[in-house]
Every structure is written in structure tokens, then in C-alpha cells.
Protein backbone atom coordinates (compact mmCIF):
# COMPACT_ATOMS: atom_id res chain seq x y z
CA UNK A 1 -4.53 5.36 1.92
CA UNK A 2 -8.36 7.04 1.85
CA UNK A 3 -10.97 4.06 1.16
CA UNK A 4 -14.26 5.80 -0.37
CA UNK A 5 -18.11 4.00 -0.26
CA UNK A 6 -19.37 3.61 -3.40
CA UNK A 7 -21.29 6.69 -3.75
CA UNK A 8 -18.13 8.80 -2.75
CA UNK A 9 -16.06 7.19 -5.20
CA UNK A 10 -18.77 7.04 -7.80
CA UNK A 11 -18.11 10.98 -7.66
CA UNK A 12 -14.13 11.08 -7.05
CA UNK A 13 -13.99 8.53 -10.51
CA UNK A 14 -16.57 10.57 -12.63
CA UNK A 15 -14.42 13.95 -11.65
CA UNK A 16 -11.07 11.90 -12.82
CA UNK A 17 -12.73 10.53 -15.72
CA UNK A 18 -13.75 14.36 -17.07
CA UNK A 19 -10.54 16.12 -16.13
CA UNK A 20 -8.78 13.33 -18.35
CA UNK A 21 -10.94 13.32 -21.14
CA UNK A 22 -10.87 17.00 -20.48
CA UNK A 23 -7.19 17.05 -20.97
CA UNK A 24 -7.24 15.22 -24.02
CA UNK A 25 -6.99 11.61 -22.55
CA UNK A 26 -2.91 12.68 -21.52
CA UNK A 27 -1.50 10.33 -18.45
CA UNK A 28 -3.33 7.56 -16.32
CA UNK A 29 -6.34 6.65 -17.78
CA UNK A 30 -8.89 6.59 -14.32
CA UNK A 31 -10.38 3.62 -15.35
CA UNK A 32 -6.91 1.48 -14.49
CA UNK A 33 -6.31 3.31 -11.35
CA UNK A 34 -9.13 2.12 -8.72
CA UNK A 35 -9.18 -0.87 -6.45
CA UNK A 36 -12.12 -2.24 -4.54
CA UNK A 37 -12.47 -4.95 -1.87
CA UNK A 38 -15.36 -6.50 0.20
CA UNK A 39 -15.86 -5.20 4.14
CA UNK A 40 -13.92 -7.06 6.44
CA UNK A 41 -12.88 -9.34 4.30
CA UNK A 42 -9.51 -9.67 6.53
CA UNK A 43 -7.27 -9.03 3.67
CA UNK A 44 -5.17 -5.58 2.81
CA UNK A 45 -4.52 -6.06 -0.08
CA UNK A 46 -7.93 -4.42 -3.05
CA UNK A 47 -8.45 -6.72 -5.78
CA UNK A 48 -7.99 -5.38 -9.17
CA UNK A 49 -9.02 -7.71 -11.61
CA UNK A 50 -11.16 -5.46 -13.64
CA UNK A 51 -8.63 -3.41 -15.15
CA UNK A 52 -9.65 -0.95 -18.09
CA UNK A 53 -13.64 -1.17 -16.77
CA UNK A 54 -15.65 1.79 -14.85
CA UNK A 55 -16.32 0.18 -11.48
CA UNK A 56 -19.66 -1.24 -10.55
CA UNK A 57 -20.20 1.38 -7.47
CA UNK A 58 -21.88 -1.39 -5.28
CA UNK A 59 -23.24 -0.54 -1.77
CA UNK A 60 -21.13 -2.16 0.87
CA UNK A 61 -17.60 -2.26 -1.44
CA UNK A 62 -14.78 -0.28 -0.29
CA UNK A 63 -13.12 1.53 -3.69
CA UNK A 64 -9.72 3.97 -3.05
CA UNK A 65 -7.20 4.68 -5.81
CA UNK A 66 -4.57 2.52 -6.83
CA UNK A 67 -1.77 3.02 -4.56
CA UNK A 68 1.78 4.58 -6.26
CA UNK A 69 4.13 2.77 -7.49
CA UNK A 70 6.26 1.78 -4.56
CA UNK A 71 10.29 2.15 -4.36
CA UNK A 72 12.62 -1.06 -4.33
CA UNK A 73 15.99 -1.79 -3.31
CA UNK A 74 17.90 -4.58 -4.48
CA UNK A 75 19.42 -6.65 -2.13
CA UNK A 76 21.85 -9.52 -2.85
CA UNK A 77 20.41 -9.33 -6.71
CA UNK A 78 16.39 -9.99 -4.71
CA UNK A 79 14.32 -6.83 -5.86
CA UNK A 80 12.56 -5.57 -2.26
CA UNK A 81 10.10 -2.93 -1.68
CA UNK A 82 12.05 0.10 0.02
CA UNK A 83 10.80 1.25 3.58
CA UNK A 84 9.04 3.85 4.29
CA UNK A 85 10.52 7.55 4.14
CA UNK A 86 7.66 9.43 4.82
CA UNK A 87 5.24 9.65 7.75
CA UNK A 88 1.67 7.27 6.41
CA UNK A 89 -1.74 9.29 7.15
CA UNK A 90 -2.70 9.03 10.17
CA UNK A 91 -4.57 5.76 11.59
CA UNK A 92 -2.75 3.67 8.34
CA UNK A 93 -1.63 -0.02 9.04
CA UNK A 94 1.82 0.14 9.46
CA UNK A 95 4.53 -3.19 9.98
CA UNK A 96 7.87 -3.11 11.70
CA UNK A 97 10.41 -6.25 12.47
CA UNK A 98 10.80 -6.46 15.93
CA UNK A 99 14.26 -7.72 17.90
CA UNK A 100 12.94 -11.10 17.79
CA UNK A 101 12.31 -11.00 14.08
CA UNK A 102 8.20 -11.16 14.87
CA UNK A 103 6.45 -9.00 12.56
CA UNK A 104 4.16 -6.14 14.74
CA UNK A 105 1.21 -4.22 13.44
CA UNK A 106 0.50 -0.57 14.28
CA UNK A 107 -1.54 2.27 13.68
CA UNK A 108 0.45 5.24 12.12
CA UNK A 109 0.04 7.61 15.65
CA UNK A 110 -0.39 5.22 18.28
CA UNK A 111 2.92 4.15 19.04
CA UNK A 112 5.97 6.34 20.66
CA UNK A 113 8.57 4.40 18.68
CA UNK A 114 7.09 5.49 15.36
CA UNK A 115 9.35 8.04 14.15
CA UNK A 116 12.70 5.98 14.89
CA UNK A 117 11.13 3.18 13.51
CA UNK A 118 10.90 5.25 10.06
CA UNK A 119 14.08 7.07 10.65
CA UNK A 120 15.87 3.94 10.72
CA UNK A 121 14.15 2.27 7.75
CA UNK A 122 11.85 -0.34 9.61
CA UNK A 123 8.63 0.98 8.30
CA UNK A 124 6.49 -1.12 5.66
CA UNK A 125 2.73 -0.66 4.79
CA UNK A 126 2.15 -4.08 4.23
CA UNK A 127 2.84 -7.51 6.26
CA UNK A 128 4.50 -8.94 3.04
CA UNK A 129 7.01 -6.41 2.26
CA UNK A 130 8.16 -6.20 5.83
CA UNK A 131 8.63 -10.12 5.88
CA UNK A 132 10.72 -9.51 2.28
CA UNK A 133 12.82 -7.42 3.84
CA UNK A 134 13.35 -9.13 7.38
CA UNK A 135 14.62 -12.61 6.01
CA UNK A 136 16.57 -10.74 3.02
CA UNK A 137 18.42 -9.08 6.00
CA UNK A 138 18.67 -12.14 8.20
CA UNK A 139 20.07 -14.15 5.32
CA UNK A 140 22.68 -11.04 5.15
CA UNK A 141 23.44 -10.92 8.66
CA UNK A 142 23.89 -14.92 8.66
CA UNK A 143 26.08 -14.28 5.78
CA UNK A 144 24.00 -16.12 2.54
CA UNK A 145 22.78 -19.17 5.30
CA UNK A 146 18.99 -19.89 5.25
């Protein structure tokens, strides 16, 4: 997902904000679509606790648009987010599960097992959602045991 510095996204939310306004304020309104987060502040996840404001467009933030809304899959009656379908962008954080059940880290076109990681459902864009899913499917495969 494209991060912007201030001043890019300073211009990326005013051109949002008049093509809305534009279009007689019909769908999203901009203004609860944008994340920002502090530089390397070690987490991937934007905070977002500003909804319905125009951000600040601070020097040194990080702002991108909120990300869409992901898919889920319900597993024994546990809501999940789905795996990945689609290639990410390249250079995007990518998780899989690996045989061991540790959790590995990649950049999207680094890695030569890539593609059959996504063709066989293993790919997740954050830590947290591929942890979901691994211990939903352990606790499958160990039939309902912890």
C-alpha cells in the first residue's frame, strides 16, 4: 500500500476532497479514509483516531489511504481475514506460516516461493491475520484441541 509525506498527501487529500464535493458529496467522504503513523515507529499497523478531521500534514508523518475492506472466511463459526488472491505491489510486507507453524516475513518479489505461497492461500499482509489463520487451522487439524 503507497505511504505519501505530508506534502504529497496534502495534495492527493485536497484532489479527493474536490472531486467529492465536486460530485455532490456521493460515496466515501475523504476525510474518513486516511491513516497516518510516525517513522519507524516499528508498528504496521496507521493509527486512525481522528476520524471525520482533515489531517494535520506534519513533516516527518507517513499518511496513505485507508486500506479496503478486507475479505473474511469463517472458520469453525471464528470470522478470519481471507488470504491473499492477488499479487501485493511490489516491495509490500507480506506473512506466510511456515511447516513449523513460525510466522516468516517477506518482501512481495524477493522470494521464489511467492506465487505458490498465494496460489495455495498462505499469503497475509499483516503478522496478525496470518497468526488468526494458522492456529484456527491447527485447532482444525488437531480436531477442536488447543
Amino acid at each position: 500500500m503507497k505511504t505519501y509525506t505530508a506534502q504529497e498527501f496534502e495534495i492527493e487529500f485536497y484532489k479527493a476532497m474536490h472531486e467529492w464535493v465536486q460530485g455532490g458529496k456521493v460515496g466515501p467522504d475523504p476525510r474518513m479514509m486516511w491513516e497516518c503513523r510516525a517513522p519507524n515507529c516499528g508498528k504496521l499497523e496507521f493509527d486512525s483516531k481522528f476520524p471525520h478531521q482533515t489531517p494535520s500534514f506534519t513533516d516527518g508523518i507517513e499518511y496513505r489511504w485507508k486500506p479496503a475492506k478486507k475479505r473474511t472466511v469463517v472458520i469453525d463459526g471464528v470470522e478470519l481475514v481471507a488470504p491473499e488472491v492477488a499479487e501485493p505491489m511490489r516491495n509490500t510486507i507480506y506473512f506466510v506460516e511456515g511447516r513449523d507453524g513460525t510466522l516468516f516475513s517477506y518482501l512481495w518479489g524477493d522470494w521464489e516461493g511467492q506465487d505458490d505461497a498465494l496460489a495455495n492461500g498462505k499469503v497475509f499482509l499483516t503478522c496478525e491475520d496470518c497468526q488468526a489463520m494458522a492456529d484456527a487451522q491447527r485447532k482444525q487439524r488437531m480436531g477442536g484441541a488447543s
